[in-house]
N, C-alpha and C. Protein backbone atom coordinates (compact mmCIF):
# COMPACT_ATOMS: atom_id res chain seq x y z
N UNK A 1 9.63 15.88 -6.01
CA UNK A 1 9.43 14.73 -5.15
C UNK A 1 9.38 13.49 -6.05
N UNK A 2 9.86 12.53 -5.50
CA UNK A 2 10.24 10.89 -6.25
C UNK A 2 8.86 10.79 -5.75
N UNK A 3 8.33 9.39 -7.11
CA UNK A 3 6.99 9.04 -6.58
C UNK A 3 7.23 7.66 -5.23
N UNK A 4 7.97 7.36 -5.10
CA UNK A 4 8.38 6.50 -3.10
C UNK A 4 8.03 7.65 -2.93
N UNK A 5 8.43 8.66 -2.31
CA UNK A 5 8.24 9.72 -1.27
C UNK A 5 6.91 10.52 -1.30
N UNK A 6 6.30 10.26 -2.70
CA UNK A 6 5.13 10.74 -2.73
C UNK A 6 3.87 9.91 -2.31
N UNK A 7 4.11 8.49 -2.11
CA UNK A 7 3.20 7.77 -1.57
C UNK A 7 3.14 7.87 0.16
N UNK A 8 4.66 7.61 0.01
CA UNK A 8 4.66 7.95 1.93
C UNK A 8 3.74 9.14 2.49
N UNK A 9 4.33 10.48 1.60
CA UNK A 9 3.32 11.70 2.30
C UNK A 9 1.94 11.06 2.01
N UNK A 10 1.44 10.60 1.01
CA UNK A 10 -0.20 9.89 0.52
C UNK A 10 -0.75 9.47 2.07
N UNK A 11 0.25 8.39 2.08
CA UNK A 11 -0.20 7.52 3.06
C UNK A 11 -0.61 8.39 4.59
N UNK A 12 0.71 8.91 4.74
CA UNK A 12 0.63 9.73 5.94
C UNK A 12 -0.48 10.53 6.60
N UNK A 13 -1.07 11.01 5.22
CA UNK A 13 -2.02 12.22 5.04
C UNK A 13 -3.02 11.51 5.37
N UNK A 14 -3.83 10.21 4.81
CA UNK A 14 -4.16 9.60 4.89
C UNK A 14 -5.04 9.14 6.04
N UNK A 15 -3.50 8.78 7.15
CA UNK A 15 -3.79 8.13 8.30
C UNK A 15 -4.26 9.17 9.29
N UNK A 16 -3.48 10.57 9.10
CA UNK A 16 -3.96 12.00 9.77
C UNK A 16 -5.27 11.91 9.58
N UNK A 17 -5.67 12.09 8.24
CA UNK A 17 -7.17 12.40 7.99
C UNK A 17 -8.28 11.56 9.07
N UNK A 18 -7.82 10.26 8.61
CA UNK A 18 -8.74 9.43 9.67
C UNK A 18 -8.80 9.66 11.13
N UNK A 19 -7.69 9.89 11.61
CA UNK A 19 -7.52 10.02 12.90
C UNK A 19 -8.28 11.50 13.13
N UNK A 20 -8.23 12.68 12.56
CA UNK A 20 -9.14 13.68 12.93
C UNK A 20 -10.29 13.67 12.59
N UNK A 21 -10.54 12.62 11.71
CA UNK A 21 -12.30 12.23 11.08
C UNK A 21 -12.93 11.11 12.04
N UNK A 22 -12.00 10.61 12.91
CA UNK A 22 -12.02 9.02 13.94
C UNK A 22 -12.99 7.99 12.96
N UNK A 23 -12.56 8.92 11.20
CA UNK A 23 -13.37 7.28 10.47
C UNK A 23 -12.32 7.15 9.06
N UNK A 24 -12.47 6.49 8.29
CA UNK A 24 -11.86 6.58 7.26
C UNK A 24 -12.18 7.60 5.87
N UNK A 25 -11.45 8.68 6.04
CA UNK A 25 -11.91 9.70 5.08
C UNK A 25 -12.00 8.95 3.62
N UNK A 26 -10.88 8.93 2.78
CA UNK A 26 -10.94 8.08 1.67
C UNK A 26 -10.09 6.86 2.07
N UNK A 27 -10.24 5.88 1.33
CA UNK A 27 -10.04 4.54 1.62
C UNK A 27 -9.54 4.20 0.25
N UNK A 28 -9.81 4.88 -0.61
CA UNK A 28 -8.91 4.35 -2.17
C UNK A 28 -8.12 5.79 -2.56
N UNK A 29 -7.08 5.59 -3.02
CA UNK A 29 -6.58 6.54 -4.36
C UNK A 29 -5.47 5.78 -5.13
N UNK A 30 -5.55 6.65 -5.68
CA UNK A 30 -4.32 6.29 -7.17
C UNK A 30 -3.75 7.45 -7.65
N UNK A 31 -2.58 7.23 -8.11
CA UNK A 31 -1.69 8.55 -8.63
C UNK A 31 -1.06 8.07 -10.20
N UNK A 32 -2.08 8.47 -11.28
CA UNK A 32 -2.41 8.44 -12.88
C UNK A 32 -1.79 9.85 -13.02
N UNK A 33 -1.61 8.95 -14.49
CA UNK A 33 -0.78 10.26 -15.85
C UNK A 33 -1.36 10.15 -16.24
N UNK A 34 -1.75 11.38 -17.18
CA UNK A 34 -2.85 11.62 -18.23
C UNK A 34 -1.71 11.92 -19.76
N UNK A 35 -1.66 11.10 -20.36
CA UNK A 35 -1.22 11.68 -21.91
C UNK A 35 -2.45 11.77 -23.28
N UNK A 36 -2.24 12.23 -24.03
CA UNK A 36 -3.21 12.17 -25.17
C UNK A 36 -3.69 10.91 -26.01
N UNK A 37 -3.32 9.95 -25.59
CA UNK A 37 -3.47 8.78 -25.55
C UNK A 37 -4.18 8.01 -24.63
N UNK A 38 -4.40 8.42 -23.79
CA UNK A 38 -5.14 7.98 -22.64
C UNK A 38 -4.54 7.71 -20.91
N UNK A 39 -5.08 7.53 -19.92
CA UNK A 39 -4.91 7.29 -18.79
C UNK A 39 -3.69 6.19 -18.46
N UNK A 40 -3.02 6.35 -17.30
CA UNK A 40 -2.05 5.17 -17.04
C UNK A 40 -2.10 5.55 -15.65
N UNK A 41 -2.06 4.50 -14.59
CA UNK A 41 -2.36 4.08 -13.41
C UNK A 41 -0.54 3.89 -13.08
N UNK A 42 0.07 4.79 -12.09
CA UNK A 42 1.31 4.90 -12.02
C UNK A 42 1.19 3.85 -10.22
N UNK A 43 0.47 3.95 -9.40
CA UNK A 43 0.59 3.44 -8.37
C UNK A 43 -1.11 3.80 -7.37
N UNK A 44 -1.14 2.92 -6.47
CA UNK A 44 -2.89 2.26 -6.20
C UNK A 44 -2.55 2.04 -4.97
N UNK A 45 -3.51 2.59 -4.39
CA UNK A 45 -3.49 2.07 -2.77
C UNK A 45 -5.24 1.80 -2.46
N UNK A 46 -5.62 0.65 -2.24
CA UNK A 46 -6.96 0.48 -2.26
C UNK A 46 -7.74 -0.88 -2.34
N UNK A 47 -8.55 -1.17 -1.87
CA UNK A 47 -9.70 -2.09 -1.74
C UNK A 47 -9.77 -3.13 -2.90
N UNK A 48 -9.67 -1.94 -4.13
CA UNK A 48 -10.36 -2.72 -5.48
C UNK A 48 -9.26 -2.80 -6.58
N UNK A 49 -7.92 -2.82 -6.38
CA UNK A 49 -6.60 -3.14 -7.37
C UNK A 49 -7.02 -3.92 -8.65
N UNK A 50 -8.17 -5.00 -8.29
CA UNK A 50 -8.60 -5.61 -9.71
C UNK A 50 -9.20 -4.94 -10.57
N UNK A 51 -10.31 -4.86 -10.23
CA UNK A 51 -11.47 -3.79 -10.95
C UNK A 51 -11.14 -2.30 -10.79
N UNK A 52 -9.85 -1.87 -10.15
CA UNK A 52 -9.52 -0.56 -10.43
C UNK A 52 -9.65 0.21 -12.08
N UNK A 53 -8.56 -0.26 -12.59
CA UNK A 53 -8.54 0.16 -14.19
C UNK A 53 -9.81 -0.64 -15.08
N UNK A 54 -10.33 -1.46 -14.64
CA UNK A 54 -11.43 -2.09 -15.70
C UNK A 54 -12.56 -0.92 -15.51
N UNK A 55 -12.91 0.09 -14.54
CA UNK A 55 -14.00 0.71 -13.66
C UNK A 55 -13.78 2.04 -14.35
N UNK A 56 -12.60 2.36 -14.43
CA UNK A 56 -11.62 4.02 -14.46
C UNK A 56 -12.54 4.96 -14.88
N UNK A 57 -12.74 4.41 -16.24
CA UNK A 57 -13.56 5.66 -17.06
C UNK A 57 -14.93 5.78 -16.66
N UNK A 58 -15.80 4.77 -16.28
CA UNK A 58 -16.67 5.01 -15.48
C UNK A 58 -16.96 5.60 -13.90
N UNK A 59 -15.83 5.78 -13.48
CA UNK A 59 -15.73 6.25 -12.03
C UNK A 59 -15.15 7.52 -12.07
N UNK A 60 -14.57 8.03 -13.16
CA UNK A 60 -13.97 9.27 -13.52
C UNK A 60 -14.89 10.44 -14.28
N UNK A 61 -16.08 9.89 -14.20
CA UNK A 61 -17.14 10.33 -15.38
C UNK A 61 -17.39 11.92 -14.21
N UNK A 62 -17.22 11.73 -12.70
CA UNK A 62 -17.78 12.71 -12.11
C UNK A 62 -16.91 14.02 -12.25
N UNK A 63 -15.38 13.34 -12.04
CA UNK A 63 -14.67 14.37 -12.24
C UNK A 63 -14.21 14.56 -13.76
N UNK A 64 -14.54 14.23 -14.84
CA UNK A 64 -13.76 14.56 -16.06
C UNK A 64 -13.48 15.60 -16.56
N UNK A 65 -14.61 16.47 -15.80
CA UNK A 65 -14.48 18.38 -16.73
C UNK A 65 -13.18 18.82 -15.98
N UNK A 66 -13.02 18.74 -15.01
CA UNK A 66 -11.80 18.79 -14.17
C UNK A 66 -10.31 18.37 -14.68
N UNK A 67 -10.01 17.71 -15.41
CA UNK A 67 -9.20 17.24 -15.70
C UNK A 67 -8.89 17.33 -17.27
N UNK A 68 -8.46 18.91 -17.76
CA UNK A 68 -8.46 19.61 -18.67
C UNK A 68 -6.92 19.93 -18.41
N UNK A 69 -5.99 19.30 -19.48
CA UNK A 69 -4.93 19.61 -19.19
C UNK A 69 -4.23 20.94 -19.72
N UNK A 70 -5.11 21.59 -20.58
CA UNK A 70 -4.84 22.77 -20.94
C UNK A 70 -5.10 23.88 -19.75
N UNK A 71 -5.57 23.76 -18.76
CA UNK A 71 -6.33 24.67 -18.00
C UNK A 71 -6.14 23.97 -16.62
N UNK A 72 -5.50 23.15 -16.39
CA UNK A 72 -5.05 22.13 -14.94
C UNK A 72 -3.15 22.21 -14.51
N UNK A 73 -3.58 22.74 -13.57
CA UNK A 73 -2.17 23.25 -13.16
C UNK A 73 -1.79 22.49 -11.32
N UNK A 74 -0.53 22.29 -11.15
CA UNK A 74 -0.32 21.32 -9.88
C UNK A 74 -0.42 22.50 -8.89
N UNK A 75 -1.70 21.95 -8.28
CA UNK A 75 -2.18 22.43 -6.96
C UNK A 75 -3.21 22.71 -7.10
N UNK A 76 -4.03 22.87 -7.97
CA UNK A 76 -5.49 22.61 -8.66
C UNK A 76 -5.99 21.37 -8.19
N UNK A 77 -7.10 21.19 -7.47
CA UNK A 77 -8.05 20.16 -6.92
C UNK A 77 -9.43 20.37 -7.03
N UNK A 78 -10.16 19.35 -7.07
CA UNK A 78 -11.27 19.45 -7.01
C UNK A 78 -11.93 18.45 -6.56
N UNK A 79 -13.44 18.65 -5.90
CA UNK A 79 -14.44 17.64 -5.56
C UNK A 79 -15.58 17.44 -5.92
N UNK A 80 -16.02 16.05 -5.72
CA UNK A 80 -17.17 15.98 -6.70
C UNK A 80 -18.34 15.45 -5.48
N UNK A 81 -19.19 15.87 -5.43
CA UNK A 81 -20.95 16.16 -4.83
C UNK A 81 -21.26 14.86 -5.50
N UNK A 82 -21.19 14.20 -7.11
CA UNK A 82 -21.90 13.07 -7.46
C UNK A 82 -20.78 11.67 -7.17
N UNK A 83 -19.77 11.70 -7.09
CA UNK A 83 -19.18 10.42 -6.48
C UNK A 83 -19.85 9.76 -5.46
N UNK A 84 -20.42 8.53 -6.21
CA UNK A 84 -21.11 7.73 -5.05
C UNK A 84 -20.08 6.02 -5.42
N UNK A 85 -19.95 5.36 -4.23
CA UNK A 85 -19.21 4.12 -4.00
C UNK A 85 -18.12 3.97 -4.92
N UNK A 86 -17.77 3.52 -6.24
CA UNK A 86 -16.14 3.56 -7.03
C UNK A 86 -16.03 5.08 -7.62
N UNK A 87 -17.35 5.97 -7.87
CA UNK A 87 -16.67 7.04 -7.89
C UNK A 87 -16.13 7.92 -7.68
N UNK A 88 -14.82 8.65 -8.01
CA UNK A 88 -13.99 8.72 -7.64
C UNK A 88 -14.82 10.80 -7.05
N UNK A 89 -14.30 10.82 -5.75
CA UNK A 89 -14.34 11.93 -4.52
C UNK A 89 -14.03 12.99 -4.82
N UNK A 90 -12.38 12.81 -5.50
CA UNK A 90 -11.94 13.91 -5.24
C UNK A 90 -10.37 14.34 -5.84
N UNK A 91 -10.00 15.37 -6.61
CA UNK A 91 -8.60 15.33 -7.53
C UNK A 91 -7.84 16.01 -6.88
N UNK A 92 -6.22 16.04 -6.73
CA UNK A 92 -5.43 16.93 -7.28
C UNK A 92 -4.28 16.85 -8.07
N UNK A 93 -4.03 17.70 -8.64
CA UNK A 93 -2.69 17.87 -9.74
C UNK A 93 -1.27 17.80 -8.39
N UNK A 94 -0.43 17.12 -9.28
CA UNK A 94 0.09 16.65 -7.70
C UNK A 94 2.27 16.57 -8.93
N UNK A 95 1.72 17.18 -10.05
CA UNK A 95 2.61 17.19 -11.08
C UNK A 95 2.83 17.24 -12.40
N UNK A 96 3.51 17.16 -13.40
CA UNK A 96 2.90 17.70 -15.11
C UNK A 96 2.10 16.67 -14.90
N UNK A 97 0.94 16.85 -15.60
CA UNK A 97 -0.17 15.46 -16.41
C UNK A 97 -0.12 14.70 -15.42
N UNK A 98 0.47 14.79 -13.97
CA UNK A 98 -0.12 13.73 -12.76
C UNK A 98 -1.09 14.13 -11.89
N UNK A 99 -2.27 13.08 -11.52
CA UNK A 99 -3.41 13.55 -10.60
C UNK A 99 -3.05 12.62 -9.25
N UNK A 100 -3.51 13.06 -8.66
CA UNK A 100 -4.01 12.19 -7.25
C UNK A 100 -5.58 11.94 -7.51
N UNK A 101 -6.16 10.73 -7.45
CA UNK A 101 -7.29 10.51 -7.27
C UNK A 101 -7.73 10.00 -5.32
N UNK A 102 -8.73 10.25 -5.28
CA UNK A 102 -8.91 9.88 -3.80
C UNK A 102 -10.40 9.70 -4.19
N UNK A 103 -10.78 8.72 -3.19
CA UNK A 103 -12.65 7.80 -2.86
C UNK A 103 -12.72 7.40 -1.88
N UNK A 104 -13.76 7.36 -1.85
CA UNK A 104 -14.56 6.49 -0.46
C UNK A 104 -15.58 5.60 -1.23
N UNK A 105 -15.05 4.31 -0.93
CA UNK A 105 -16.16 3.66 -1.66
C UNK A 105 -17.51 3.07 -0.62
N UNK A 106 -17.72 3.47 0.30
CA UNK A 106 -18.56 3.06 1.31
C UNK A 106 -19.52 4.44 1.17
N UNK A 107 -18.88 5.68 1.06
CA UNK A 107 -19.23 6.98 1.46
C UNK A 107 -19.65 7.92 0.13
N UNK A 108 -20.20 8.80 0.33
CA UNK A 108 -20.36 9.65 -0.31
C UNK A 108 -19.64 10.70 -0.19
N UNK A 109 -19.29 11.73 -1.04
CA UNK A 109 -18.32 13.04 -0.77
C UNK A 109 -19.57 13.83 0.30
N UNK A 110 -20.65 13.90 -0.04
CA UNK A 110 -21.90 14.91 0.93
C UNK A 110 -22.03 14.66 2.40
N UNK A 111 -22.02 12.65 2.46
CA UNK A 111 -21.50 12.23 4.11
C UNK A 111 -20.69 12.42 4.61
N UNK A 112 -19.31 12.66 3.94
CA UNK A 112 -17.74 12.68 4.09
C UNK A 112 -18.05 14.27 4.78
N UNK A 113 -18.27 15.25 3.94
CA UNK A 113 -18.09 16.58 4.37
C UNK A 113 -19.54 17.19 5.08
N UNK A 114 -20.39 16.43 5.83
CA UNK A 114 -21.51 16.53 6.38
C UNK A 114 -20.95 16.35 8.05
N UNK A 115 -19.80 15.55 7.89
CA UNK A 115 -19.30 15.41 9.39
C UNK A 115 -18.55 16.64 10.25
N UNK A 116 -18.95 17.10 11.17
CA UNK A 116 -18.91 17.77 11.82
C UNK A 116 -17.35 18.09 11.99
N UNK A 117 -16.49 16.99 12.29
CA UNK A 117 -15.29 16.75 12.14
C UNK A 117 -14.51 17.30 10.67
N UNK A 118 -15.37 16.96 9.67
CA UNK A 118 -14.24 17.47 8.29
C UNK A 118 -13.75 18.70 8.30
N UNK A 119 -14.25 19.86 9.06
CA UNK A 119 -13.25 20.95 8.78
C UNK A 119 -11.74 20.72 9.29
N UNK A 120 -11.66 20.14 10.70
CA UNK A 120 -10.73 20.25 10.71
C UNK A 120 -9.75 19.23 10.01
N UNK A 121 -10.42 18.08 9.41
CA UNK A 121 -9.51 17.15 8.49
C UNK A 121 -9.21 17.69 7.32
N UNK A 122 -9.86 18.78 6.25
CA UNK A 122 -9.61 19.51 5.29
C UNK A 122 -8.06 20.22 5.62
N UNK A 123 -7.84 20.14 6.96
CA UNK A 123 -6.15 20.70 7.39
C UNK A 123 -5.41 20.51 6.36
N UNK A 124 -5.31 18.81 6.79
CA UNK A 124 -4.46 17.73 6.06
C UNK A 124 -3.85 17.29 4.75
N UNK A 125 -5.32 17.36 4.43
CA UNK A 125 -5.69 17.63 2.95
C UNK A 125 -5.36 18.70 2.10
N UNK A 126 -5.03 19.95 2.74
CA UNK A 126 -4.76 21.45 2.21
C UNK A 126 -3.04 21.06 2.25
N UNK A 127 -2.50 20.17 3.51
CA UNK A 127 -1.12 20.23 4.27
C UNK A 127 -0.69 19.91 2.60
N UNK A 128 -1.10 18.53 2.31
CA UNK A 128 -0.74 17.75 1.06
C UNK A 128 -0.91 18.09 -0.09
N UNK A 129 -1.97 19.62 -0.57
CA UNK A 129 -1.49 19.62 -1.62
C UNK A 129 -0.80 20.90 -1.86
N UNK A 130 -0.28 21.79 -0.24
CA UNK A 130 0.86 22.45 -0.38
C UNK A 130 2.41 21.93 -0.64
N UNK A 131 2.07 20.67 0.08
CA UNK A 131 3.68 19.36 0.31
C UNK A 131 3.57 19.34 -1.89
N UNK A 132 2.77 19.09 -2.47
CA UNK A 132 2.72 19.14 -3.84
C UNK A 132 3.04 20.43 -4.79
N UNK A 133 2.38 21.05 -4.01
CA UNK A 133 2.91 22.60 -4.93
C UNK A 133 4.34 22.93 -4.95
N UNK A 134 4.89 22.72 -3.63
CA UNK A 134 5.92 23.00 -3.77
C UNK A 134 6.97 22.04 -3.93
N UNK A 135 6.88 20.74 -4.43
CA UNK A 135 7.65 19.84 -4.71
C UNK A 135 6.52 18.90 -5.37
N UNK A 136 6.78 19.21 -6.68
CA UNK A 136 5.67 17.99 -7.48
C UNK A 136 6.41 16.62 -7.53
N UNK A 137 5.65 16.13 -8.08
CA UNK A 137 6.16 14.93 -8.41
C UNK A 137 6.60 14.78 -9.62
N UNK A 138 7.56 13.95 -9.46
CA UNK A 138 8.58 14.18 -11.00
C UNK A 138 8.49 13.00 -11.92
């Protein structure tokens, strides 16, 4: 998958989620490469575009054990219990050394999945990172 076509499904997923959550599941993500050199911000959909990359490493602190590229494979996700307001919710490998990041900066991941509603928005969320497994991003 081209990264255009990978934002569209983003987005899409997105707007599903909310509509079966009737609130805004996450409200930020970004889709970063990881090289041995450090982080790079490939494309941003979100609230905070300024203070996005100035924040990164501090908002990434919840998920960092996660993001072991020796041991991180596309379709590998994870969530984080301590993401509170820029930190970041929730990962997946979405391609080599590419993540999906996703947040709620209003929310907590514990409020997010406390709603009665999130099982069935976890659908969506599962839809997208099968749409990834089987067509990463290139």
């Amino acid at each position: 998958m081209n990264t255009p076509a990978a934002i569209d499904r983003i987005e899409s997923v997105l707007i599903q989620m909310e509509t079966a959550m009737g609130t805004p599941v996450f409200d930020e993500w970004a889709l970063v490469s990881k090289a041995p050199e450090g982080w790079t911000l490939i494309e941003y959909g979100g609230p905070r575009k300024e203070g996005f990359l100035a924040d990164f490493n501090t908002d990434m602190a919840a998920l960092k054990n996660t993001l072991d590229l020796s041991v991180t494979y596309v379709g590998d996700s994870a969530f984080s219990h301590e993401g509170h307001g820029s930190g970041f919710d929730a990962h997946m490998c979405v391609g080599k050394d590419l993540f999906l990041l996703f947040n709620n900066t209003a929310k907590s991941t514990g409020e997010i999945t406390s709603n009665p509603k999130w099982t069935r928005t976890q659908i969506h969320f599962a839809e997208l990172l099968e749409a990834f497994i089987a067509d990463p991003v290139q």
